[in-house]
PDB file of N, CA and C in Angstrom:
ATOM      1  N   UNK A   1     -11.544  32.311  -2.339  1.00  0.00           N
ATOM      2  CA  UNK A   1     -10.432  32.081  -1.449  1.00  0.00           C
ATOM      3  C   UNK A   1      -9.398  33.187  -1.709  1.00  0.00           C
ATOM      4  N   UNK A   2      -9.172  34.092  -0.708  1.00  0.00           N
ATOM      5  CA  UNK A   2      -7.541  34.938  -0.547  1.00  0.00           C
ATOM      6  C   UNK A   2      -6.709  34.514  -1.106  1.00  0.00           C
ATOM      7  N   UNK A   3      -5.531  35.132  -1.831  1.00  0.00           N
ATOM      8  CA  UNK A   3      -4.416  34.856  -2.073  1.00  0.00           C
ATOM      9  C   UNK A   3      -3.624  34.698  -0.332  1.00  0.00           C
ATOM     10  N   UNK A   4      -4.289  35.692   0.542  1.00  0.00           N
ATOM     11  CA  UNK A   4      -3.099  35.942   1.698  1.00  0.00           C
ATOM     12  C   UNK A   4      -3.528  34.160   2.163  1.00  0.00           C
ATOM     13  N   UNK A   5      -4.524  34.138   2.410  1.00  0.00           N
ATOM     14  CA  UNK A   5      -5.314  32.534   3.201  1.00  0.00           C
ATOM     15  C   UNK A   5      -3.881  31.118   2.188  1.00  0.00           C
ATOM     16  N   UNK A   6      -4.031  31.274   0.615  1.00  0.00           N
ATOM     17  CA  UNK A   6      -3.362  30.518  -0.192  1.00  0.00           C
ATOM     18  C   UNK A   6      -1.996  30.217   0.295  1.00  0.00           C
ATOM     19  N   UNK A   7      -1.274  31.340   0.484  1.00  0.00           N
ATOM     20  CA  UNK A   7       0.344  31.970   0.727  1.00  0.00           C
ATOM     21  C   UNK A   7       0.182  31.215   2.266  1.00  0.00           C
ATOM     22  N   UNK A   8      -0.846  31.141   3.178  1.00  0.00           N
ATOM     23  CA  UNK A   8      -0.359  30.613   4.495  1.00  0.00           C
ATOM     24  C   UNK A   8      -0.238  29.019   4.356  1.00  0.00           C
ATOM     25  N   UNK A   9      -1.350  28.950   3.692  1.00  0.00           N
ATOM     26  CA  UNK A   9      -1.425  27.346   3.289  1.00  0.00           C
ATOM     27  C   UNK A   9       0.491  26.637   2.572  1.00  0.00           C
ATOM     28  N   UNK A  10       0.197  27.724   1.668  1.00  0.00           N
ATOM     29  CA  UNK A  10       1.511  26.805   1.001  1.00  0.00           C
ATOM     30  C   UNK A  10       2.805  27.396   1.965  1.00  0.00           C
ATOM     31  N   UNK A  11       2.741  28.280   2.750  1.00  0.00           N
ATOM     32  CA  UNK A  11       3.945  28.178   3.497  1.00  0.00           C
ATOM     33  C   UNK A  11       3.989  27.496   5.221  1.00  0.00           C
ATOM     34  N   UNK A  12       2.992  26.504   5.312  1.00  0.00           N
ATOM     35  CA  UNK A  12       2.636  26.140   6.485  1.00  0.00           C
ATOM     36  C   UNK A  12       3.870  24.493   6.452  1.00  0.00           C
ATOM     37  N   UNK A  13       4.024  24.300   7.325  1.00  0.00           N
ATOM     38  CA  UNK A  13       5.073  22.657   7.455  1.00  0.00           C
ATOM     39  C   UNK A  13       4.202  21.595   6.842  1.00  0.00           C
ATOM     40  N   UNK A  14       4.455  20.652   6.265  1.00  0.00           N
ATOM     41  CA  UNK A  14       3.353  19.698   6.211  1.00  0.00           C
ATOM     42  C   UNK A  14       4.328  18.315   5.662  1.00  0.00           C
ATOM     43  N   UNK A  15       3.875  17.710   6.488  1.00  0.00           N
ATOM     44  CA  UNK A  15       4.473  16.386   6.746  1.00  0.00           C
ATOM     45  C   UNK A  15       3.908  14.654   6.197  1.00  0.00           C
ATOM     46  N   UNK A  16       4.543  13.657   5.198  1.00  0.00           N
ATOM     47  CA  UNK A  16       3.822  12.658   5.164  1.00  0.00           C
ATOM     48  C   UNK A  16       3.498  11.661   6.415  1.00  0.00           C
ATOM     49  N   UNK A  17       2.180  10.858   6.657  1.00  0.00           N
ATOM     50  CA  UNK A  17       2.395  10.269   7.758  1.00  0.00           C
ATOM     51  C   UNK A  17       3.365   9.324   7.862  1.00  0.00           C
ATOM     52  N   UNK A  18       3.771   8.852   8.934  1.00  0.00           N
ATOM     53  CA  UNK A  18       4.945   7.788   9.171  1.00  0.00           C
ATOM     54  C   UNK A  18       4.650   6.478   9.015  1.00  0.00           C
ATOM     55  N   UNK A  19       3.494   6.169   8.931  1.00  0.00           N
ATOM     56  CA  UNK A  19       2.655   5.067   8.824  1.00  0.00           C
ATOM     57  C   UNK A  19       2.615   4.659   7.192  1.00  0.00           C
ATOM     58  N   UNK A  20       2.411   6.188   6.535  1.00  0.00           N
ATOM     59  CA  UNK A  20       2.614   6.069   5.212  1.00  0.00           C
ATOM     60  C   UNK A  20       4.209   5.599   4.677  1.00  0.00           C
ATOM     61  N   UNK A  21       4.139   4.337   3.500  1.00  0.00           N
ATOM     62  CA  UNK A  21       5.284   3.740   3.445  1.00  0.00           C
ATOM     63  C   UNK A  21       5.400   3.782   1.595  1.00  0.00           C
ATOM     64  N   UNK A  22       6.782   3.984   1.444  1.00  0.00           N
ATOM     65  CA  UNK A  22       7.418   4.122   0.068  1.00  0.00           C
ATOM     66  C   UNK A  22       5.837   4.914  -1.037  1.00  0.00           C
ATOM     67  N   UNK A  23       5.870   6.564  -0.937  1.00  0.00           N
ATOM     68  CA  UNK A  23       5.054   6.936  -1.358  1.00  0.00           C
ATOM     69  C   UNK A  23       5.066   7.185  -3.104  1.00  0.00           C
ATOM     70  N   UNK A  24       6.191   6.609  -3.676  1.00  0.00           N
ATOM     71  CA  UNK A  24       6.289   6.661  -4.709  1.00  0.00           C
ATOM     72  C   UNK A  24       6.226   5.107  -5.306  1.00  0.00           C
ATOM     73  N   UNK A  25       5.908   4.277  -4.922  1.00  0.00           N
ATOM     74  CA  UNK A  25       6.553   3.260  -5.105  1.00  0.00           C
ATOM     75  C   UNK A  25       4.788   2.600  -6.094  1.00  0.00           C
ATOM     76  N   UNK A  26       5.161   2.523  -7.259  1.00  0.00           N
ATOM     77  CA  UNK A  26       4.112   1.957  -8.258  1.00  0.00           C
ATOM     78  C   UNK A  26       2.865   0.920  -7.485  1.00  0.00           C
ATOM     79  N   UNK A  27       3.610   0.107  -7.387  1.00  0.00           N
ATOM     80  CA  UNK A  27       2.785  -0.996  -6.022  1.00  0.00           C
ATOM     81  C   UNK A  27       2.285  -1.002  -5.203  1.00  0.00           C
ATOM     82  N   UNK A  28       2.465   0.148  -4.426  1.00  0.00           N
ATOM     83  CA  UNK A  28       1.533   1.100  -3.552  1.00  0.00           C
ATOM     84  C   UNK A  28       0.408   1.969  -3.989  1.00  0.00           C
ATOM     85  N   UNK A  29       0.768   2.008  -5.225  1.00  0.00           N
ATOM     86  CA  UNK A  29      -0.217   2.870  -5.994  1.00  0.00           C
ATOM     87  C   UNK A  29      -1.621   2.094  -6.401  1.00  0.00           C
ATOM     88  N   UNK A  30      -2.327   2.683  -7.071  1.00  0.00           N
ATOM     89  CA  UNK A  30      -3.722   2.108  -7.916  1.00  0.00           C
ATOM     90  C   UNK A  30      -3.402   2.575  -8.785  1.00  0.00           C
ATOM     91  N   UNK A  31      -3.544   1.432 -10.102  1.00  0.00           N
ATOM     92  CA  UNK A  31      -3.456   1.714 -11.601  1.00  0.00           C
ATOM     93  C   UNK A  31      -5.059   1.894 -11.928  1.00  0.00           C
ATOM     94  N   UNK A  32      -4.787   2.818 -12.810  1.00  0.00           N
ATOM     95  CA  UNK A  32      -6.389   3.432 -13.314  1.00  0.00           C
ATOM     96  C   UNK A  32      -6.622   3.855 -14.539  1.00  0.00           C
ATOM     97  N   UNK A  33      -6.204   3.414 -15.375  1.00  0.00           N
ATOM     98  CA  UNK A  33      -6.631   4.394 -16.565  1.00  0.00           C
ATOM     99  C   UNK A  33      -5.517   4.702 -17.065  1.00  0.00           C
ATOM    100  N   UNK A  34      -4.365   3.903 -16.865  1.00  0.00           N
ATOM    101  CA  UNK A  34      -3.244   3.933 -17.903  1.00  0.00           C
ATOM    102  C   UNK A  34      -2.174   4.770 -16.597  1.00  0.00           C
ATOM    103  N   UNK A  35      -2.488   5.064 -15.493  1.00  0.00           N
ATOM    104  CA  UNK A  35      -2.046   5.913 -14.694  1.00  0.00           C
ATOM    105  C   UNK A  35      -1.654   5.250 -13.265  1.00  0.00           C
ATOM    106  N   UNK A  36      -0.754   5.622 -12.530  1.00  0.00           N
ATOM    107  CA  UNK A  36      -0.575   4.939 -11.469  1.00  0.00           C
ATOM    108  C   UNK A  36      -1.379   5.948 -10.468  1.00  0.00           C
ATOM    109  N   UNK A  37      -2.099   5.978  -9.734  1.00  0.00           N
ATOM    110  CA  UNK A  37      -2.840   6.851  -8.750  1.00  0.00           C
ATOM    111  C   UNK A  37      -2.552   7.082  -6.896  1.00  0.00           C
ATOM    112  N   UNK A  38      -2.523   7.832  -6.360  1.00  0.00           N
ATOM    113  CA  UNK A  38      -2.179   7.813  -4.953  1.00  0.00           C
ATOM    114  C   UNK A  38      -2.438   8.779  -4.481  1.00  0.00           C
ATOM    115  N   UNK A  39      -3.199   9.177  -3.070  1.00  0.00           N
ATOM    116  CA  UNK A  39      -3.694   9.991  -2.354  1.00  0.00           C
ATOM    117  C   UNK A  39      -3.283  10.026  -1.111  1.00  0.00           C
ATOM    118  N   UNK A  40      -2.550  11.107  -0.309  1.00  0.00           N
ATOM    119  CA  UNK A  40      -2.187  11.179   0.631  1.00  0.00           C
ATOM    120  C   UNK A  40      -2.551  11.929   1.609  1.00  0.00           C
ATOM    121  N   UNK A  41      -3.294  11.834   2.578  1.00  0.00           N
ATOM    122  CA  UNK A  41      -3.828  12.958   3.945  1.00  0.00           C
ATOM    123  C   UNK A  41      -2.190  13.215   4.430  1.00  0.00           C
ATOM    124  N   UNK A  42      -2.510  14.678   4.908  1.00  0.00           N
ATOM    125  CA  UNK A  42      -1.225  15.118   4.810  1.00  0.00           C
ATOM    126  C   UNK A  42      -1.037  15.763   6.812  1.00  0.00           C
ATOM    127  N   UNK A  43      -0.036  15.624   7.449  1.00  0.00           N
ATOM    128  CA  UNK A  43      -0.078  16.018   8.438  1.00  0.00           C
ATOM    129  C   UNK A  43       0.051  17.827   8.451  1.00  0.00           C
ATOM    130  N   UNK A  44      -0.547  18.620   9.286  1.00  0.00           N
ATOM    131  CA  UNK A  44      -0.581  19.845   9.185  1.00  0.00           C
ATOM    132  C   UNK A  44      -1.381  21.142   9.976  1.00  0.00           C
ATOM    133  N   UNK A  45      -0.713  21.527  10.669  1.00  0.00           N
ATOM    134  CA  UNK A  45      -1.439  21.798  12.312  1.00  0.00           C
ATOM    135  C   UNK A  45      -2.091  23.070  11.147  1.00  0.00           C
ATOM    136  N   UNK A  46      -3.484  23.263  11.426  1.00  0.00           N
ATOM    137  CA  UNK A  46      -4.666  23.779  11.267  1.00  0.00           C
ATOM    138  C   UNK A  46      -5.481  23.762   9.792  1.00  0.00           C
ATOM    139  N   UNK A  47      -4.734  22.627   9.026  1.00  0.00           N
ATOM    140  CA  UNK A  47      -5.449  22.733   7.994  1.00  0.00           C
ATOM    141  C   UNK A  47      -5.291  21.287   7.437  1.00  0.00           C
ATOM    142  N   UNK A  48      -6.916  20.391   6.906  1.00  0.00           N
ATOM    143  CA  UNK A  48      -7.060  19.840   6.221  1.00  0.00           C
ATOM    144  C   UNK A  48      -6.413  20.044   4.806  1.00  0.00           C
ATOM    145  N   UNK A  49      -5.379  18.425   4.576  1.00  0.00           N
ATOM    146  CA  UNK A  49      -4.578  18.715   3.436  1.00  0.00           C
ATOM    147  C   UNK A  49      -4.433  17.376   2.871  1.00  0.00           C
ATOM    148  N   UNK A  50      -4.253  17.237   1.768  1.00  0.00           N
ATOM    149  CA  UNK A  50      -4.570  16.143   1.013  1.00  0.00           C
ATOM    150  C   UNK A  50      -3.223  16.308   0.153  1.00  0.00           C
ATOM    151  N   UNK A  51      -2.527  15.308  -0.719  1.00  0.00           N
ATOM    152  CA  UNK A  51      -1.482  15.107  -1.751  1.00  0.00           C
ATOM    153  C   UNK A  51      -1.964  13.974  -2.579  1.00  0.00           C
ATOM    154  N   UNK A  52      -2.532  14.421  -3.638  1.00  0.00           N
ATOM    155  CA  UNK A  52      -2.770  13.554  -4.978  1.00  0.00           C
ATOM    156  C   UNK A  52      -1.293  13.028  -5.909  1.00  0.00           C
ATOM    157  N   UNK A  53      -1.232  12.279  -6.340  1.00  0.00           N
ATOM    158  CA  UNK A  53      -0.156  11.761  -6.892  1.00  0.00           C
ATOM    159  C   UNK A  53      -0.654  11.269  -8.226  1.00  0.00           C
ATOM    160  N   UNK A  54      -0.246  11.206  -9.609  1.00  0.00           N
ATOM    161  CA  UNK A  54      -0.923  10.686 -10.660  1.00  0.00           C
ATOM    162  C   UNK A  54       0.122  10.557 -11.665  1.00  0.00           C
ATOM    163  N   UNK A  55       0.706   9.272 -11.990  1.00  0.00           N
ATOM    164  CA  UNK A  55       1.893   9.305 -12.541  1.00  0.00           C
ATOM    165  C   UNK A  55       1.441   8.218 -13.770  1.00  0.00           C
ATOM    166  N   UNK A  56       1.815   8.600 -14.930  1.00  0.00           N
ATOM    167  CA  UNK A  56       1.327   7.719 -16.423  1.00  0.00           C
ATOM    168  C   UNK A  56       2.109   6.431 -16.342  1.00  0.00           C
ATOM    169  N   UNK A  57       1.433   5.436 -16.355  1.00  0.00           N
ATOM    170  CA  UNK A  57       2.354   4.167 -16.148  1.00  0.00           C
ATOM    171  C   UNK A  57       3.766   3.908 -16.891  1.00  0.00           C
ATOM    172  N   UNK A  58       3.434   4.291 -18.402  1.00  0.00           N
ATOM    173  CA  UNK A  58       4.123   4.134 -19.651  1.00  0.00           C
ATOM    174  C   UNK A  58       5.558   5.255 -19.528  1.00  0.00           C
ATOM    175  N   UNK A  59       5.276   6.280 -19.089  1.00  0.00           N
ATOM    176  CA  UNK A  59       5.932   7.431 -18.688  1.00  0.00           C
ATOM    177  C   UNK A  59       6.227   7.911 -17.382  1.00  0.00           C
ATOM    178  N   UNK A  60       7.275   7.303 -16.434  1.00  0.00           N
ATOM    179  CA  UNK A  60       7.285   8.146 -15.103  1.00  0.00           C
ATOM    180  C   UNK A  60       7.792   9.569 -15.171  1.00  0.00           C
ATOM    181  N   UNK A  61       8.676  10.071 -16.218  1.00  0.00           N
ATOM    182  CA  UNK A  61       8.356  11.183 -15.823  1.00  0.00           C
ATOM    183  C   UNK A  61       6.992  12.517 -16.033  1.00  0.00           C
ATOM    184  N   UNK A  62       6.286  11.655 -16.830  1.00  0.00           N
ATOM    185  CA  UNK A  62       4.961  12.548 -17.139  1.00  0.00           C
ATOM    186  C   UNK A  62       3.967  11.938 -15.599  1.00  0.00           C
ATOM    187  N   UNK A  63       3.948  13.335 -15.221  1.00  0.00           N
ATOM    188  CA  UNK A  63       3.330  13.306 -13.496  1.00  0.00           C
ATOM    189  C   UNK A  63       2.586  14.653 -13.032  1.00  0.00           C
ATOM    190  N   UNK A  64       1.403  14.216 -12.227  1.00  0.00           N
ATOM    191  CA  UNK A  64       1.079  15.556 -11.689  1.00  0.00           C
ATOM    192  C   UNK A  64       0.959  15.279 -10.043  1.00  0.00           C
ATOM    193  N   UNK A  65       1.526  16.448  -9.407  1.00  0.00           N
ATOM    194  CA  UNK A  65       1.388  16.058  -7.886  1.00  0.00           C
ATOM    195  C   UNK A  65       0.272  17.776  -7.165  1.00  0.00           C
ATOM    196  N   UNK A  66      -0.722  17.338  -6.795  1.00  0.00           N
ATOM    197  CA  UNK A  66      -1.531  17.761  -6.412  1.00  0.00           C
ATOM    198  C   UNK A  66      -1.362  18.681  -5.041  1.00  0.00           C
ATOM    199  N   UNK A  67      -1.554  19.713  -4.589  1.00  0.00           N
ATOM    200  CA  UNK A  67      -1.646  19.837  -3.036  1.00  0.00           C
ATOM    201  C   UNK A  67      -3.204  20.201  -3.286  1.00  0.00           C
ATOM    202  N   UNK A  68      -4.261  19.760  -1.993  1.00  0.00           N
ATOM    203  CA  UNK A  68      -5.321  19.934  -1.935  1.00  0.00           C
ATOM    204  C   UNK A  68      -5.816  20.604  -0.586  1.00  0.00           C
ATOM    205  N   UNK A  69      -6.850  21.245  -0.367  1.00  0.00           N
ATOM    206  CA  UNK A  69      -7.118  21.991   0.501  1.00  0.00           C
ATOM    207  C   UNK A  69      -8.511  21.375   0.819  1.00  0.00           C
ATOM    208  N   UNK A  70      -9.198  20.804   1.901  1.00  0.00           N
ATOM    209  CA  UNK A  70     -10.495  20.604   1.815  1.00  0.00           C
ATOM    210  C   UNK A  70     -10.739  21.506   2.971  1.00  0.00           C
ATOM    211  N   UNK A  71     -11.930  22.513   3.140  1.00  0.00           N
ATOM    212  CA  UNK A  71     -12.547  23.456   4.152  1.00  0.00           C
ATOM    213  C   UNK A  71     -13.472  22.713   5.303  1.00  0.00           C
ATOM    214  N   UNK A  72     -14.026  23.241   6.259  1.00  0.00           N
ATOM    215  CA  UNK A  72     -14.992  22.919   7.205  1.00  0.00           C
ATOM    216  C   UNK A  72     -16.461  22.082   6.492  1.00  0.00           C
ATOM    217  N   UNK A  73     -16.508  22.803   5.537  1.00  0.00           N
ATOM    218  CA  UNK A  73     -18.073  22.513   4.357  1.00  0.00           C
ATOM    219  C   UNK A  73     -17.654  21.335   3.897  1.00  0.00           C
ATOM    220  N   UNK A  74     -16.210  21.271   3.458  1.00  0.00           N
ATOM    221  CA  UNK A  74     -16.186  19.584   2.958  1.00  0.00           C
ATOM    222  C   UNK A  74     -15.678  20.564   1.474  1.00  0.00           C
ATOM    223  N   UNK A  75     -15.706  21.075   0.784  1.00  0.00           N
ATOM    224  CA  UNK A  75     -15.327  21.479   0.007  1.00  0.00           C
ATOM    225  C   UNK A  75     -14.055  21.793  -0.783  1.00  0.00           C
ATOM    226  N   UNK A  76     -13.266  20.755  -1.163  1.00  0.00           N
ATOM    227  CA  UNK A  76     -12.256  21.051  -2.044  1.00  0.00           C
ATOM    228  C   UNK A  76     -11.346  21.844  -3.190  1.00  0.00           C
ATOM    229  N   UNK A  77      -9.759  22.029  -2.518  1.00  0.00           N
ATOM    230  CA  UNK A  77      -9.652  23.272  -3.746  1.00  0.00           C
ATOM    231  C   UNK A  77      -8.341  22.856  -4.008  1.00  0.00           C
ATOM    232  N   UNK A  78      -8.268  23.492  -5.324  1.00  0.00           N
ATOM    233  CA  UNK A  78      -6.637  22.828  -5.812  1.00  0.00           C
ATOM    234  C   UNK A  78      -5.919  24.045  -5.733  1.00  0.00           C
ATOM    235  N   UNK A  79      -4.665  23.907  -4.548  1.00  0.00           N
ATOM    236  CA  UNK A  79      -3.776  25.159  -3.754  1.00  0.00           C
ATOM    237  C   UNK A  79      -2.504  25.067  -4.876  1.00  0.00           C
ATOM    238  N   UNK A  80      -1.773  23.847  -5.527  1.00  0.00           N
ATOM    239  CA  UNK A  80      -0.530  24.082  -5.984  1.00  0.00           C
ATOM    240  C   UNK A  80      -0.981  22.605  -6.809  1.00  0.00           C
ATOM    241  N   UNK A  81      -0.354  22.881  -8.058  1.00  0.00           N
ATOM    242  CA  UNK A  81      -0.064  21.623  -8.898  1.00  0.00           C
ATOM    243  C   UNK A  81       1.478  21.622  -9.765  1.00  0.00           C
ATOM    244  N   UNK A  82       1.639  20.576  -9.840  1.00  0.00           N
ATOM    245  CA  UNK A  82       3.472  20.480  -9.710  1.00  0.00           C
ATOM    246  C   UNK A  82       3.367  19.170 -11.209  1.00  0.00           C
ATOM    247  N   UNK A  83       3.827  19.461 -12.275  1.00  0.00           N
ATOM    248  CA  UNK A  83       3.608  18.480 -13.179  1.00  0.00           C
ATOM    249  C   UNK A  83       5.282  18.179 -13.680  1.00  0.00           C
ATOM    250  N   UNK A  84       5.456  16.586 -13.904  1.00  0.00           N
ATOM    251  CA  UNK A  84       6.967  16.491 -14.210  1.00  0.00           C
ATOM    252  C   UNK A  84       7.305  16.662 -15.672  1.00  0.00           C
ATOM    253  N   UNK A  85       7.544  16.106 -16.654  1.00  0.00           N
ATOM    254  CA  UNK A  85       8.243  16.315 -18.022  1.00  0.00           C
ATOM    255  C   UNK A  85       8.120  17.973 -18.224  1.00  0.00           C
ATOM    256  N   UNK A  86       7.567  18.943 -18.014  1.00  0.00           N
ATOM    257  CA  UNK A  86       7.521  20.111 -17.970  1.00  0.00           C
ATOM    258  C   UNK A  86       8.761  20.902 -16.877  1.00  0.00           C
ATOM    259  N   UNK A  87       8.239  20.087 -15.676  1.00  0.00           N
ATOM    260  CA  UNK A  87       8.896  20.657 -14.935  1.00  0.00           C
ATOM    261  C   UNK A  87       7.917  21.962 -14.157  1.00  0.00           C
ATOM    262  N   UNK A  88       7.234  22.531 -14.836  1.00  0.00           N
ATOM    263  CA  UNK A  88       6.635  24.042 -13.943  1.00  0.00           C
ATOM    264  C   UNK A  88       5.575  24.249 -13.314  1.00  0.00           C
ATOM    265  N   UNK A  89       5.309  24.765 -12.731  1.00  0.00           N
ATOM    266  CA  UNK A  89       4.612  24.466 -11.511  1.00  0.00           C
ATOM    267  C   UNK A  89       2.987  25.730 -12.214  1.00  0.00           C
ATOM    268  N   UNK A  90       1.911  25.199 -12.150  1.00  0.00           N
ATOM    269  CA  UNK A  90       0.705  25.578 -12.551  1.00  0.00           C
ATOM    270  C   UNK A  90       0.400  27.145 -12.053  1.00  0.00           C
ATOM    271  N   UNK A  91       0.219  28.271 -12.710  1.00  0.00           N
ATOM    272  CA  UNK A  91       0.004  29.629 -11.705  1.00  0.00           C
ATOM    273  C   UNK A  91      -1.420  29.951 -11.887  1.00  0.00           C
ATOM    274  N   UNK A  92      -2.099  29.326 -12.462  1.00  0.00           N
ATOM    275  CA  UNK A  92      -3.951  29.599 -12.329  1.00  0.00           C
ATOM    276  C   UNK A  92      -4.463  29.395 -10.872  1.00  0.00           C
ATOM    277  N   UNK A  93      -5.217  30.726 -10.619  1.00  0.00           N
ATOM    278  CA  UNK A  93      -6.247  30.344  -9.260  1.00  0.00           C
ATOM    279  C   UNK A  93      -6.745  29.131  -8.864  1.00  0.00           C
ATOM    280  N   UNK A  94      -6.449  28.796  -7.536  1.00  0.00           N
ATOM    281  CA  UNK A  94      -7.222  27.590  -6.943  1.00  0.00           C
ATOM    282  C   UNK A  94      -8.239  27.169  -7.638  1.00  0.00           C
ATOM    283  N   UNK A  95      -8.243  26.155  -7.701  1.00  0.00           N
ATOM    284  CA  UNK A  95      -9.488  25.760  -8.447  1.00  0.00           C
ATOM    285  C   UNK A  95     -10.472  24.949  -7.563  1.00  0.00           C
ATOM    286  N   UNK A  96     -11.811  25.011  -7.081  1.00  0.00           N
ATOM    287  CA  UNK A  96     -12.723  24.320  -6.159  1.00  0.00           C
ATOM    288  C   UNK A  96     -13.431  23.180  -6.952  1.00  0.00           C
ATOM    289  N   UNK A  97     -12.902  21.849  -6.135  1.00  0.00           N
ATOM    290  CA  UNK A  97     -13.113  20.916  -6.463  1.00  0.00           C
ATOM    291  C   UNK A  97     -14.381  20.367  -5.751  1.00  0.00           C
TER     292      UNK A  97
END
């Protein structure tokens, strides 16, 4: 995958659906493994986009928020990851999920 293809992705609008309700909200979530879990299809004129959410039950601010990219093939890639008690945002190549 391009860096230029990456750079359009992450500077494209992308919107939660409206349908989608209180996206932070624990109770909405799935607990899994000590973790609160949540997946979001993301609105976004020409590209399949996904928002993972994964927040430690015990710890809200230890969090990772996902942007995901899935292609025509079905093939998944990790475009941006955003983790909280750190604060900084991940700079390793997409990773294909």
């Amino acid at each position: 995958m391009k860096d230029c293809f990456v750079d359009r992705i992450v500077a494209c609008k992308k919107y939660i659906p409206r349908h989608t309700k209180n996206v932070l909200d624990p109770r909405k979530m799935k607990e899994d493994n000590g973790h609160y879990r949540r997946n979001i299809d993301l609105d976004c004129d020409g590209y399949r986009l996904r928002m993972s959410i994964r927040q430690l039950v015990d710890d809200p601010l230890n969090f990772s928020v996902l942007l995901i990219y899935s292609d025509d093939a079905g093939h998944t890639y990790i475009i941006r990851r955003y983790n909280g008690t750190t604060a900084a945002m991940a700079t390793r190549s997409p990773e294909r999920g």
